[in-house]
Structure formats: structure tokens, C-alpha cells
Protein backbone atom coordinates (compact mmCIF):
# COMPACT_ATOMS: atom_id res chain seq x y z
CA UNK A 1 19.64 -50.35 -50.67
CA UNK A 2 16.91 -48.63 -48.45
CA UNK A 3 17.25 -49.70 -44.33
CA UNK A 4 13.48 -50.88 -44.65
CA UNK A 5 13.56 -51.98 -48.01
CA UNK A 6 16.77 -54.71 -47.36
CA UNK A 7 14.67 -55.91 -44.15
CA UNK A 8 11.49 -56.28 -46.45
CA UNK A 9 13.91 -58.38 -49.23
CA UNK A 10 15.40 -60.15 -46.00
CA UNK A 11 11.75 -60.95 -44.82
CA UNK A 12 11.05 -62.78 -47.93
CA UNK A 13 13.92 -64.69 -47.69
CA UNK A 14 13.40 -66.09 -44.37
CA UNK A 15 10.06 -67.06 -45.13
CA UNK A 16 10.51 -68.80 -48.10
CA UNK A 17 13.65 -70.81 -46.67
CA UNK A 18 11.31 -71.18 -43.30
CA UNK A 19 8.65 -72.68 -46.03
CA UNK A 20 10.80 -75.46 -47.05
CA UNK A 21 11.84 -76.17 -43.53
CA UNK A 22 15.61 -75.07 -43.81
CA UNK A 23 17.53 -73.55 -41.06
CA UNK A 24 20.54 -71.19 -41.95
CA UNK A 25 22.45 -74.36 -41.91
CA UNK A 26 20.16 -76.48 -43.59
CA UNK A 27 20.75 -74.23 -46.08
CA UNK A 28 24.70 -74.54 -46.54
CA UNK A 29 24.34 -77.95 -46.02
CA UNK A 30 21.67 -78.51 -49.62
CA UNK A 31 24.04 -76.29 -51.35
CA UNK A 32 26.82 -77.74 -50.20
CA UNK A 33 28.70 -75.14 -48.58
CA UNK A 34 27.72 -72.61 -51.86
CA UNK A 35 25.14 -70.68 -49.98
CA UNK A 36 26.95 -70.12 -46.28
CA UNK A 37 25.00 -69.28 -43.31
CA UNK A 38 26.21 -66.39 -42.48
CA UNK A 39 26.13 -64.72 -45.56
CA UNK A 40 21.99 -66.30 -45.88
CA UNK A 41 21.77 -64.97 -42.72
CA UNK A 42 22.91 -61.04 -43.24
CA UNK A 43 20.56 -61.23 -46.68
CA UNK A 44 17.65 -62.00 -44.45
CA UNK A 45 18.57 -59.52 -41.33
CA UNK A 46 19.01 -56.55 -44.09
CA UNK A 47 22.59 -56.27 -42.96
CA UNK A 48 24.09 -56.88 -46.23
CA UNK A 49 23.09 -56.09 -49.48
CA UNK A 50 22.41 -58.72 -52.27
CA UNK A 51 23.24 -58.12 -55.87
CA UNK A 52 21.09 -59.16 -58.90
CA UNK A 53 22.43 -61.91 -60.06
CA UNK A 54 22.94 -63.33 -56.37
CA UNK A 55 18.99 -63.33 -55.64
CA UNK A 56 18.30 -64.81 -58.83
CA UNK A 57 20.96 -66.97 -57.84
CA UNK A 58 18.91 -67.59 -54.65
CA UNK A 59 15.66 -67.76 -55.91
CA UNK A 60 17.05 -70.75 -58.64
CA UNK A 61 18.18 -72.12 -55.53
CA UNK A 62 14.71 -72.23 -53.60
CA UNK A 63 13.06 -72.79 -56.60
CA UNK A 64 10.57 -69.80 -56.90
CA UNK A 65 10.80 -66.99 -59.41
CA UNK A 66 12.63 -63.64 -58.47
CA UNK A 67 9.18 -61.68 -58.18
CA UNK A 68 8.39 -63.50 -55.24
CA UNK A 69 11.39 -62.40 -53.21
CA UNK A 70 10.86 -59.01 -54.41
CA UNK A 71 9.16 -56.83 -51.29
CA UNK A 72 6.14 -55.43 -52.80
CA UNK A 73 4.96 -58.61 -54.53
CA UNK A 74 1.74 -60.67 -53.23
CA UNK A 75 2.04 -64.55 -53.24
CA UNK A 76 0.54 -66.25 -56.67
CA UNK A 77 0.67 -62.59 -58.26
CA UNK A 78 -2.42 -60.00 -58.16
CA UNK A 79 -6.12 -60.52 -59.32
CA UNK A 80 -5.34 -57.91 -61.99
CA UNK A 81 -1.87 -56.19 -63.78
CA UNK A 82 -0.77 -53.24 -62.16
CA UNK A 83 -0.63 -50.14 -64.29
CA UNK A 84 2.17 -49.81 -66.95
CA UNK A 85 4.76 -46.93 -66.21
CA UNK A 86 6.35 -45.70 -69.72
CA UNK A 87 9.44 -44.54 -69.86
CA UNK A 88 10.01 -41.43 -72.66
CA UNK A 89 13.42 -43.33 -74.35
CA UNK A 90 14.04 -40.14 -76.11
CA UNK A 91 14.38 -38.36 -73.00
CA UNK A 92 16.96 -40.91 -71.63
CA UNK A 93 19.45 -40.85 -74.47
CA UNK A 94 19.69 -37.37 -72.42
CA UNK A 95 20.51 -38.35 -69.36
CA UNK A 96 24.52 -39.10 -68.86
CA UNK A 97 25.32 -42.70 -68.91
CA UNK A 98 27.22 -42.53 -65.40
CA UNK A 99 23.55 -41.97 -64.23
CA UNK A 100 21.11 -43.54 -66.38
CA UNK A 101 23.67 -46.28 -67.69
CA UNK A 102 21.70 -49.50 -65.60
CA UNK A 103 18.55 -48.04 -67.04
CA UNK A 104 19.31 -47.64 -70.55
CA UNK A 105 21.20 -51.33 -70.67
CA UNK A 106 18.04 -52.74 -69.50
CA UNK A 107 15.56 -51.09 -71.24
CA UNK A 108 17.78 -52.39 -74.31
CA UNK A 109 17.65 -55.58 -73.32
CA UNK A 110 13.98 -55.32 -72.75
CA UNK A 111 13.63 -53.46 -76.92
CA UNK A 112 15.69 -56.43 -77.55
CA UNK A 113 13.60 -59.34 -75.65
CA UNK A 114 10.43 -57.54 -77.23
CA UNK A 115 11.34 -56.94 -80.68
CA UNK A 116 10.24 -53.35 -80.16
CA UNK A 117 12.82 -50.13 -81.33
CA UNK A 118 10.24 -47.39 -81.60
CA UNK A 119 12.97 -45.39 -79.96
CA UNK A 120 10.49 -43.16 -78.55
CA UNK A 121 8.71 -45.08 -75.61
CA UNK A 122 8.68 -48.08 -73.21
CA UNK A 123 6.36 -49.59 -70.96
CA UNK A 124 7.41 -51.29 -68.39
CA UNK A 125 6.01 -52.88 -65.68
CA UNK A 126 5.57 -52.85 -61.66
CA UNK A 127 8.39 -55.41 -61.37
CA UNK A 128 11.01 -54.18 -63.62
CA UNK A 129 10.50 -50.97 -61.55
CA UNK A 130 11.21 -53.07 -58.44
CA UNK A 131 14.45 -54.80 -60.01
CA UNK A 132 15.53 -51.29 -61.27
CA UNK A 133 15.49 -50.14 -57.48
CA UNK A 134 17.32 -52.97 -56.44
CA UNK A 135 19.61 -52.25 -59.00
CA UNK A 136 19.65 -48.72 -58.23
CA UNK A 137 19.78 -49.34 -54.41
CA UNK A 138 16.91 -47.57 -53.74
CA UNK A 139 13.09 -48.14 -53.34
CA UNK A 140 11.02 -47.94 -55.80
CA UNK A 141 9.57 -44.59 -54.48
CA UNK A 142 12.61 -42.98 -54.70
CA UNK A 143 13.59 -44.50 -57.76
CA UNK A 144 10.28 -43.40 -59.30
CA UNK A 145 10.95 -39.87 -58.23
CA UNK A 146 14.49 -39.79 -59.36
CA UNK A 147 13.27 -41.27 -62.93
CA UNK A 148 10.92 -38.26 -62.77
CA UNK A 149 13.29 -35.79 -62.11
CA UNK A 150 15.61 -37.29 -64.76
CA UNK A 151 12.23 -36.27 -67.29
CA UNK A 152 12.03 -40.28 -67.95
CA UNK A 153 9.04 -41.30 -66.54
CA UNK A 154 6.06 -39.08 -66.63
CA UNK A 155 4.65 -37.46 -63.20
CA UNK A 156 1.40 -39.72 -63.46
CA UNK A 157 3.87 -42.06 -62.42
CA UNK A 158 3.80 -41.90 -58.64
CA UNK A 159 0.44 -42.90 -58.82
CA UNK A 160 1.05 -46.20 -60.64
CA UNK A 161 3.66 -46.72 -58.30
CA UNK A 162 1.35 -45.71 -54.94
CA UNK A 163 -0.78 -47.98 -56.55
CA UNK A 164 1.38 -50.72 -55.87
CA UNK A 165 2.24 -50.10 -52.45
CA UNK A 166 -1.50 -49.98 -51.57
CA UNK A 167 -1.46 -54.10 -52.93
């Protein structure tokens, strides 16, 4: 995970725990010893990295959904959608599976959610982007130019994505 994108993630974490009044302790305490303090700690310092299933872990814990631990996101969601970024499926049965093997499991599991096995395309959206990076370890950006490069995502792309930052 990106230096600056870990302390973004680990910004939102300290402000939604600060929210419901919990210290670092308070913390181990309500989860009774699950979540310890120093490991809550290093997530919101960007010193350690969190896994997936960990923040969703953490955001079941606080009680708010995943998206709003996510850096990029705005409280209560935006006043519109952010454009769709489609990814060219055809394309990434191409790409070897020891690179594009996260990507292609969950844009399965999103043809699966959806009902949808055109086999061709995929939209997906700002946030699935964002959770790709994390699992990806990167920021979106460079995730977005990676997919690019890969021929998955089309070069109209960055500007979906630029879009977002600007939010």
C-alpha cells in the first residue's frame, strides 16, 4: 500500500473511532481484547497495512460500511454517481493469472452477484476501483494506469478516475 494512501485509510480510521468517543484502548476494551491497541493504532498511523477482510472486519466493528473508510470517499456518498470505468473482460482472460488473478476473481464474483456473463465487458464502479487498489496495494492512480497498460481498462479511464480525486 501507497505511504500516503495507508495514512489517508489510517485518517479515516481515527476519525471514525474519535466519532464514537473511543480511545485506542477503548477500543480493545468493546472488543474485548479482539481489536488490540497497538495493532488499531499502526492501521491508523499508516505503519501497517490492513487486509480486506480485516477493514471490513473493522468497519462491522464500528458499524459503518467499508466505503466510508475508503480514502477517496465523501461522508453520506456524492450528490451524483461517479462515472463507470469498464473493464474489456476479453482482454483480461489475456493477462497471466499471477498478475491479473485478484482482478479476474472479483470481477467473477461481481458477473456472478449481477447475473451478467456477456464475457465481453464490465462496468464497475469508483469504489470497486478503490477496493481493487487496496487489494492491489496500490492507489487507485496507479492501479488505473497499470489496468491500462494491462489493455483492461480503456485510456478514457484516467479521467473517470481524476474525476474522483477532484470530489
Amino acid at each position: 500500500m501507497s505511504s500516503e494512501y495507508a495514512k489517508q485509510l489510517g485518517a479515516k480510521l481515527r476519525a471514525i473511532r474519535t466519532q464514537q468517543g473511543l480511545s485506542l484502548h477503548g477500543v480493545e476494551e468493546k472488543s474485548q481484547g479482539r481489536w488490540k491497541a497497538v495493532v488499531v493504532g499502526s492501521y491508523e498511523r499508516g505503519d501497517r497495512a490492513v487486509i480486506v477482510q480485516r477493514l471490513a472486519e473493522l468497519a462491522d466493528f464500528y458499524g459503518v460500511p467499508v466505503q466510508e473508510l475508503l480514502p477517496g470517499t465523501t461522508p453520506g456518498g456524492a450528490a451524483e454517481p461517479p462515472p463507470k470505468l469498464v473493464l474489456d473482460l476479453e482482454r483480461l482472460a489475456h493477462v497471466p493469472a499471477e498478475k491479473a488473478g485478484p482482478l479476474q476473481r472479483y470481477a467473477a464474483t461481481i458477473q456472478s452477484q449481477r447475473g451478467d456473463y456477456n464475457g465481453k465487458v464490465l462496468s464497475i464502479r469508483q469504489d470497486d476501483l478503490r477496493t481493487l487498489a487496496v487489494i492491489y496495494d496500490q492507489s487507485p492512480s496507479v492501479l488505473t494506469e497499470q489496468l491500462i497498460s494491462w489493455g483492461v481498462l480503456d485510456a478514457d479511464a484516467r479521467r473517470a478516475v481524476s474525476h474522483a480525486e477532484e470530489s
